[in-house]
Protein backbone atom coordinates (compact mmCIF):
# COMPACT_ATOMS: atom_id res chain seq x y z
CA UNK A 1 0.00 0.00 0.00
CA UNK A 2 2.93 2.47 0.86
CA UNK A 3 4.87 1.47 -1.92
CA UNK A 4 1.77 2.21 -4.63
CA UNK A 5 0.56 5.54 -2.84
CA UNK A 6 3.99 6.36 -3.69
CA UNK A 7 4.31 5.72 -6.90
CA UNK A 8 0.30 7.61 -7.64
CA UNK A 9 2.20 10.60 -5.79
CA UNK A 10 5.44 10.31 -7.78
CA UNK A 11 4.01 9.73 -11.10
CA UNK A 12 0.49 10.81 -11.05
CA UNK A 13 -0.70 6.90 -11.42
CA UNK A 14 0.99 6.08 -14.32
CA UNK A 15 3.18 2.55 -13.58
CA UNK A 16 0.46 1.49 -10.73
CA UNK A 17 -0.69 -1.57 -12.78
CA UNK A 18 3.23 -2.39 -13.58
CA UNK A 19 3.74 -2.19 -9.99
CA UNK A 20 0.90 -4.70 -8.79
CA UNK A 21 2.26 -6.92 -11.15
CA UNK A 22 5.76 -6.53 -10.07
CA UNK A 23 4.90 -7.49 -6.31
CA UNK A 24 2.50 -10.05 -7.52
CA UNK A 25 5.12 -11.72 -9.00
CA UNK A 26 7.76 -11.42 -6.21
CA UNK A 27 5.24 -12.73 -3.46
CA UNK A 28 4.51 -15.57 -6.26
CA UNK A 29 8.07 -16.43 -6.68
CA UNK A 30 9.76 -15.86 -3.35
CA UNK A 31 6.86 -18.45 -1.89
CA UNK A 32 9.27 -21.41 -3.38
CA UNK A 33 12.55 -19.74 -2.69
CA UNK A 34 14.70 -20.23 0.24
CA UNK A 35 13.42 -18.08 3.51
CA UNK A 36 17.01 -17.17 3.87
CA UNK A 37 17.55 -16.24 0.30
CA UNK A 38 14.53 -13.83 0.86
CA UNK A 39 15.53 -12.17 3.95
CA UNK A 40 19.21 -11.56 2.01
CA UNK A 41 16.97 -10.25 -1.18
CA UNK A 42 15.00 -8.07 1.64
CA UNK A 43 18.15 -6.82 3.17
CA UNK A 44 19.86 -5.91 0.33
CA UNK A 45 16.60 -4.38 -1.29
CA UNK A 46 16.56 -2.22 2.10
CA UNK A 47 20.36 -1.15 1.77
CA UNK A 48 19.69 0.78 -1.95
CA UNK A 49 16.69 2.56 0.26
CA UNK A 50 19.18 4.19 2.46
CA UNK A 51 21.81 5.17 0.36
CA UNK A 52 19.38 8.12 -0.83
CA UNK A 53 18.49 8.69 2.79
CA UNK A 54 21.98 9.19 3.41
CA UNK A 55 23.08 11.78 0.52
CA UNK A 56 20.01 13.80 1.20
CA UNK A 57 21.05 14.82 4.62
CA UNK A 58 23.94 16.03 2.53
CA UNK A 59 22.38 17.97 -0.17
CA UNK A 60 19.75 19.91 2.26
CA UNK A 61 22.21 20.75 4.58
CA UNK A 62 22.89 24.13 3.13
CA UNK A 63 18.90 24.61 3.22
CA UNK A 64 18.48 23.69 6.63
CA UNK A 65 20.83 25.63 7.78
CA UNK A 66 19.35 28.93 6.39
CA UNK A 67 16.48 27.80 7.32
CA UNK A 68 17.85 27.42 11.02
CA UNK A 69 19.27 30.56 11.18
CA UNK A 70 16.15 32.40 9.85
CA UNK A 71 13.96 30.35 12.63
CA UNK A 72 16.61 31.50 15.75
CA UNK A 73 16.62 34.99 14.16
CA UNK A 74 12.88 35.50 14.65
């Protein structure tokens, strides 16, 4: 549900239908895979979700901090 409100916010609804599919299809295939080969395809998937959670710190923190300043200045 997160993962499709997402994408309707990010695209406007365009891909929605790709996207049921896509999960579809992993919950169909991952039901005769290994449970640890899962948990390794879950971790990793959850690694490449961080690495933009971790360079946008980075690129905001000019932002922030004018935005800091203006807040303490008031």
């Amino acid at each position: 549900c997160y993962g499709e409100r997402s994408l309707t916010y990010l695209t406007g609804g365009k891909g929605v239908f790709c996207y049921r599919i896509l999960f579809a299809a992993a919950a169909f295939f991952s039901c005769g895979m290994d449970v640890r080969l899962v948990w390794d395809i879950c971790d990793t998937l959850y690694g490449f979700l961080a690495i933009p959670n971790l360079i946008a710190p980075f690129l905001l923190s000019g932002e922030v901090l004018t935005e800091s300043r203006n807040y303490v200045s008031r």
